[in-house]
PDB file of N, CA and C in Angstrom:
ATOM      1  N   UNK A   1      10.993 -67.813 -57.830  1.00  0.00           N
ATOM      2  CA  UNK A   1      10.666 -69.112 -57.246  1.00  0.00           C
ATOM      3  C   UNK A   1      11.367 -70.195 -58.050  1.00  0.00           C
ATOM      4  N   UNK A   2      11.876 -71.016 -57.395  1.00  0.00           N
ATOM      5  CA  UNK A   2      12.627 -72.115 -57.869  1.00  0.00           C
ATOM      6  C   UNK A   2      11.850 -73.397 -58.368  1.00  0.00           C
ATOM      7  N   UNK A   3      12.387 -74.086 -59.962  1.00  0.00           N
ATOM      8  CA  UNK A   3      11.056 -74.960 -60.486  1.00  0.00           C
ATOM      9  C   UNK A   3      10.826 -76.103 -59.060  1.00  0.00           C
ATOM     10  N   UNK A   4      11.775 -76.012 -58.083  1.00  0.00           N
ATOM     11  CA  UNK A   4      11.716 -77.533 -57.120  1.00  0.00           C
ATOM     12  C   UNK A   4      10.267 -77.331 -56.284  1.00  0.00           C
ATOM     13  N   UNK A   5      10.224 -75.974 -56.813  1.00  0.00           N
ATOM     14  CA  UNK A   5       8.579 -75.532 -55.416  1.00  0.00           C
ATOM     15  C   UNK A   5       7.911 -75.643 -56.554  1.00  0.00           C
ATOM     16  N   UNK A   6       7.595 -76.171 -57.582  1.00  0.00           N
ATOM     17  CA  UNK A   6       6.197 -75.803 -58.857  1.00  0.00           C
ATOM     18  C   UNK A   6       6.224 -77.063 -59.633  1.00  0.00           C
ATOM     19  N   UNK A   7       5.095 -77.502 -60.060  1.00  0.00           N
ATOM     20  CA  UNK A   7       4.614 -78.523 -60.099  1.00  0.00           C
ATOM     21  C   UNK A   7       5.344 -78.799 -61.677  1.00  0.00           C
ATOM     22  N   UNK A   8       5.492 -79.856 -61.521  1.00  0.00           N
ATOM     23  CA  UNK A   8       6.219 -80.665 -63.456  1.00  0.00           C
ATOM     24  C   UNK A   8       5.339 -79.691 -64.244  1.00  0.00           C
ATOM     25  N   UNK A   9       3.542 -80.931 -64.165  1.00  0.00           N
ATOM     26  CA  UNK A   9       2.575 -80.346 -65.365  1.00  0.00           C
ATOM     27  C   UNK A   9       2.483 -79.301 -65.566  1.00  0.00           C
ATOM     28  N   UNK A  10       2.190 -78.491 -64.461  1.00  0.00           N
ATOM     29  CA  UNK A  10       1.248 -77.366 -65.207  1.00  0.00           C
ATOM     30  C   UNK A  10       2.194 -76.156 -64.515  1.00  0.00           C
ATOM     31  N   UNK A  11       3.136 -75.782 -63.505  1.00  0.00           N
ATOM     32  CA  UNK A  11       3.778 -75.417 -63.035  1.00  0.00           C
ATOM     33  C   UNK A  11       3.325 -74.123 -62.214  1.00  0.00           C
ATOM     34  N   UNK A  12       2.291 -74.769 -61.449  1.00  0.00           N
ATOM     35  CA  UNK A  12       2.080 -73.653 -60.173  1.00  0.00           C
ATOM     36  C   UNK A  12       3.050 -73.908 -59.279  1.00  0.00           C
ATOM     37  N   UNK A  13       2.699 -72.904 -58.104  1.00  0.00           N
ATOM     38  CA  UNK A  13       3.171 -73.254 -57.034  1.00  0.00           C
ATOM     39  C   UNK A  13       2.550 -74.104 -56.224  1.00  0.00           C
ATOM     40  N   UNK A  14       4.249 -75.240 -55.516  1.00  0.00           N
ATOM     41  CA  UNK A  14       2.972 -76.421 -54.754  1.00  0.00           C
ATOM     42  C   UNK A  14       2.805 -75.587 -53.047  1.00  0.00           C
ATOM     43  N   UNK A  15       1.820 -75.760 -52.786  1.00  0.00           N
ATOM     44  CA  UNK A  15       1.582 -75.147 -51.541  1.00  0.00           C
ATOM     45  C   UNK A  15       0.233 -76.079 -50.940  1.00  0.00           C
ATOM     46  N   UNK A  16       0.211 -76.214 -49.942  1.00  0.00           N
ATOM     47  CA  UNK A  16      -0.688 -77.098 -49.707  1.00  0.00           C
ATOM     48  C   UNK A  16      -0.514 -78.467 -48.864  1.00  0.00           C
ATOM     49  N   UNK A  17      -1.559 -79.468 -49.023  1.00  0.00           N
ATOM     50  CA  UNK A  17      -1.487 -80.711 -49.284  1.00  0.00           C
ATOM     51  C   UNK A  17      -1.518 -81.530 -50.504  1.00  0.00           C
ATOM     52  N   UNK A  18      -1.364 -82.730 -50.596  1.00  0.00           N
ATOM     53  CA  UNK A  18      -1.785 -83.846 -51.382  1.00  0.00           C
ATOM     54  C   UNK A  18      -0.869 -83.570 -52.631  1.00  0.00           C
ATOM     55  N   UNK A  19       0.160 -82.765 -52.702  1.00  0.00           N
ATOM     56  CA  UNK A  19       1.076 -82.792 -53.624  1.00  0.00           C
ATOM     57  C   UNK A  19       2.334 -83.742 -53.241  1.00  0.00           C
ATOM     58  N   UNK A  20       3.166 -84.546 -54.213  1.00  0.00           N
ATOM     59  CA  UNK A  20       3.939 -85.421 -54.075  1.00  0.00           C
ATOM     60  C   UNK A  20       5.272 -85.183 -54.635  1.00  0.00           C
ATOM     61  N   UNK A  21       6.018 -85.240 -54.558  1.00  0.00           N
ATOM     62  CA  UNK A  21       7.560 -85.168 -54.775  1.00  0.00           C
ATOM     63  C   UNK A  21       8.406 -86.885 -54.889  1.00  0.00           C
ATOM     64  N   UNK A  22       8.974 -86.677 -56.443  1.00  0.00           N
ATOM     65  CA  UNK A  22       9.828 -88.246 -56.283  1.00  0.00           C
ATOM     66  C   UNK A  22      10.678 -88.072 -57.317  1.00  0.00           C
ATOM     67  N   UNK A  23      11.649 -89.097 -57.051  1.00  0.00           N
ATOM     68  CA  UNK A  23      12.574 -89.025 -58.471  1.00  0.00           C
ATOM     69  C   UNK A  23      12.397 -89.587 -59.628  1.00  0.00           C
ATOM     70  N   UNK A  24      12.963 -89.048 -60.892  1.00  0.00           N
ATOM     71  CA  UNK A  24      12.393 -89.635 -62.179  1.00  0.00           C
ATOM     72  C   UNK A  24      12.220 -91.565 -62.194  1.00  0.00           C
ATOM     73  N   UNK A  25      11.347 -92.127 -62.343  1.00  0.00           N
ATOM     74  CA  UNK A  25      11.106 -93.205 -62.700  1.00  0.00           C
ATOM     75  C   UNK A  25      12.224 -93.998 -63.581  1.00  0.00           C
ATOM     76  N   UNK A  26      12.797 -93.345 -64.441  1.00  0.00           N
ATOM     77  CA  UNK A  26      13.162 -93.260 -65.658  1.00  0.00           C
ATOM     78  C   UNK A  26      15.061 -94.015 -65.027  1.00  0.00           C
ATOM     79  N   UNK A  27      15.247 -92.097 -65.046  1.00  0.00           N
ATOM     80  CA  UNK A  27      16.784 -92.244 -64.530  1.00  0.00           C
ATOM     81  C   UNK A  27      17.428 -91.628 -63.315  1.00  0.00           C
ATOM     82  N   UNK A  28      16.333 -91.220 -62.624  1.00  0.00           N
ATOM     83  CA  UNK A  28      16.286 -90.898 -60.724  1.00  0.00           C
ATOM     84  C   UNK A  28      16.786 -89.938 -60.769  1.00  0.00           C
ATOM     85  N   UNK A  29      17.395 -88.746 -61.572  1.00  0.00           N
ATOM     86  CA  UNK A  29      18.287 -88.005 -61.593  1.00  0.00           C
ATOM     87  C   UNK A  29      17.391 -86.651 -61.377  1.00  0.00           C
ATOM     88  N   UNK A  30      16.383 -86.165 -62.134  1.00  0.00           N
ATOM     89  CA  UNK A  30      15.599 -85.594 -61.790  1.00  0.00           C
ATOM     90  C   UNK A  30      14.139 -85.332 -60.803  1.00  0.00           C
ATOM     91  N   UNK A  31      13.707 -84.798 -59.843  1.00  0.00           N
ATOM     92  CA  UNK A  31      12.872 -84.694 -58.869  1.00  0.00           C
ATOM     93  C   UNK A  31      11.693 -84.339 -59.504  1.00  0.00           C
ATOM     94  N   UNK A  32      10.668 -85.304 -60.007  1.00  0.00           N
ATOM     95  CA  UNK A  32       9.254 -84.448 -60.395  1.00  0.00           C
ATOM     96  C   UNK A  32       8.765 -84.116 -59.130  1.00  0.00           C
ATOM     97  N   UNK A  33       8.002 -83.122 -59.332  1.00  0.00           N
ATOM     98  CA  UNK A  33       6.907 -82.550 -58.468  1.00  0.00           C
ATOM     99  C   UNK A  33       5.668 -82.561 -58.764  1.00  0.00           C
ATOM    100  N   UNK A  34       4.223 -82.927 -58.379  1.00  0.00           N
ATOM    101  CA  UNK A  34       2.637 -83.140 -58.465  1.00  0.00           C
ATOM    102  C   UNK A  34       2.138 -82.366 -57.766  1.00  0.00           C
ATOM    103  N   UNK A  35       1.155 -81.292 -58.357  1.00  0.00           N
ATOM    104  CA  UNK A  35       0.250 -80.820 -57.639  1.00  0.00           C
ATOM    105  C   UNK A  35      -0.961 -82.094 -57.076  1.00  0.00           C
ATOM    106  N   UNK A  36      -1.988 -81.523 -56.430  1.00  0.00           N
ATOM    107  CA  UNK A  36      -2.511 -82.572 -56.111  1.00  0.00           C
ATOM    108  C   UNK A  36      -3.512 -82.465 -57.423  1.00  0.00           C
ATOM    109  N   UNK A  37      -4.472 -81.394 -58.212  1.00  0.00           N
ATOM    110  CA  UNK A  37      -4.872 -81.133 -59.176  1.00  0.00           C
ATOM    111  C   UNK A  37      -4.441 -82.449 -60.798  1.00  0.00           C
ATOM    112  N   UNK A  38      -2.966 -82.200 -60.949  1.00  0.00           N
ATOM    113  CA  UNK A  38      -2.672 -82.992 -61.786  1.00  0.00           C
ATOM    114  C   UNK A  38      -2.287 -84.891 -61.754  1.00  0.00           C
ATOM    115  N   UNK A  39      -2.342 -85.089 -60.667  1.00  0.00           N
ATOM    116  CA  UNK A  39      -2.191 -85.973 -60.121  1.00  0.00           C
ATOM    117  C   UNK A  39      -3.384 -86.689 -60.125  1.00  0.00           C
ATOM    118  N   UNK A  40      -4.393 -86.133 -59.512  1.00  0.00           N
ATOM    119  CA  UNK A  40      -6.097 -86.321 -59.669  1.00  0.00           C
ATOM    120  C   UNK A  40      -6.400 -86.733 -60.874  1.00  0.00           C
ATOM    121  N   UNK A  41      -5.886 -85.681 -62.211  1.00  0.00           N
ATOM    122  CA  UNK A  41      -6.528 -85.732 -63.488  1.00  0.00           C
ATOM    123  C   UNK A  41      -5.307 -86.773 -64.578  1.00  0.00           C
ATOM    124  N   UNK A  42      -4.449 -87.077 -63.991  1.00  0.00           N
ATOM    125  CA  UNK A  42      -3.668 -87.936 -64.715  1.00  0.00           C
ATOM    126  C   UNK A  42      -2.562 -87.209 -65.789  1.00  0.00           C
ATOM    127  N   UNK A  43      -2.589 -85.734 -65.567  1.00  0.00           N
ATOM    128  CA  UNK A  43      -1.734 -84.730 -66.562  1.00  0.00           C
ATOM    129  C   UNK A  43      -0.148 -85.354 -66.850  1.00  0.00           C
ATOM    130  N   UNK A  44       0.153 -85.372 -67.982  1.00  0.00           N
ATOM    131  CA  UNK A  44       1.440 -85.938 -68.143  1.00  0.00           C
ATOM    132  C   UNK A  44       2.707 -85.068 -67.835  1.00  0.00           C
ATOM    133  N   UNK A  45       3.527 -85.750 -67.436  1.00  0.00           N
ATOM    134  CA  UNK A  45       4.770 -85.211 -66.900  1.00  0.00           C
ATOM    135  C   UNK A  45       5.887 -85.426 -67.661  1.00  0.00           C
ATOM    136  N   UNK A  46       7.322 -84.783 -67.625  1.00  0.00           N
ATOM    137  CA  UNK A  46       8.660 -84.759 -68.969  1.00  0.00           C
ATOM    138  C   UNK A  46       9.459 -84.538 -67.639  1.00  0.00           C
ATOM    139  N   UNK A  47      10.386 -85.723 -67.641  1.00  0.00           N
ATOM    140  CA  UNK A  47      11.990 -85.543 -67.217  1.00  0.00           C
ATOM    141  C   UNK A  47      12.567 -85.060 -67.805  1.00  0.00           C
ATOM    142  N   UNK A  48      12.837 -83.236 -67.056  1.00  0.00           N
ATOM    143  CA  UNK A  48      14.091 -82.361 -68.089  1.00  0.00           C
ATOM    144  C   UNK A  48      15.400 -82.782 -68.403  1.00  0.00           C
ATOM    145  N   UNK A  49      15.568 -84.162 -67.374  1.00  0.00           N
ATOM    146  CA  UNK A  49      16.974 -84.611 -67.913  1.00  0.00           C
ATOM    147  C   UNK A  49      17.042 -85.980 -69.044  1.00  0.00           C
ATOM    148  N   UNK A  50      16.411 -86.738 -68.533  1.00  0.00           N
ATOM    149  CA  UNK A  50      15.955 -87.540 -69.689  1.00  0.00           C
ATOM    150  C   UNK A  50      14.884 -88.373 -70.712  1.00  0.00           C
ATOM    151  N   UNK A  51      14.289 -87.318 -70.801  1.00  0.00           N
ATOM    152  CA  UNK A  51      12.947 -87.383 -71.612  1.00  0.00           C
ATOM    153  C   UNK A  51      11.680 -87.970 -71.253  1.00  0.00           C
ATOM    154  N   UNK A  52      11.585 -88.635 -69.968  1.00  0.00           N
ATOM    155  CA  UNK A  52      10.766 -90.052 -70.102  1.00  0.00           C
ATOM    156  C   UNK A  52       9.488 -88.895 -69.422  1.00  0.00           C
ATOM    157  N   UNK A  53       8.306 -89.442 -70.162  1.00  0.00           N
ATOM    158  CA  UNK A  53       6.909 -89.126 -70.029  1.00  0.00           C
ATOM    159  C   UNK A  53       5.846 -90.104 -68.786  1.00  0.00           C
ATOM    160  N   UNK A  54       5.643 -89.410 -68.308  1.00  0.00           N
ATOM    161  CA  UNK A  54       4.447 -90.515 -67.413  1.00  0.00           C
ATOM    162  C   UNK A  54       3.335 -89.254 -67.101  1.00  0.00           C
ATOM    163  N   UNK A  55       2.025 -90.483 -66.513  1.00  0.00           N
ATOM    164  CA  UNK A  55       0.713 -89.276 -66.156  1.00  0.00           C
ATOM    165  C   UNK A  55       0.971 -89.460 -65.114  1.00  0.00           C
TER     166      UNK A  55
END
């Protein structure tokens, strides 16, 4: 399975609803992915391309 189907935080698979997909905040270059779980609880997230942290 490819990381684009599994969530940043915690890295399940997203399947479902209420999960979100967007580009890094940071430097757009990378696509985070949100389960709906971590998203709920505020779990922090890492751009593998350029470092930047958000919940």
């Amino acid at each position: 399975m490819s990381d684009e189907n599994r969530c940043t935080s915690c890295g399940i698979t997203l399947i479902g609803l209420r999960n979100t997909v967007f580009p890094c905040p940071e430097c757009g270059v990378t696509t985070i992915n949100r389960c709906k779980r971590c998203r709920d609880q505020g779990e922090a997230y890492e751009c593998s391309e350029c470092g930047f942290r958000g919940p």
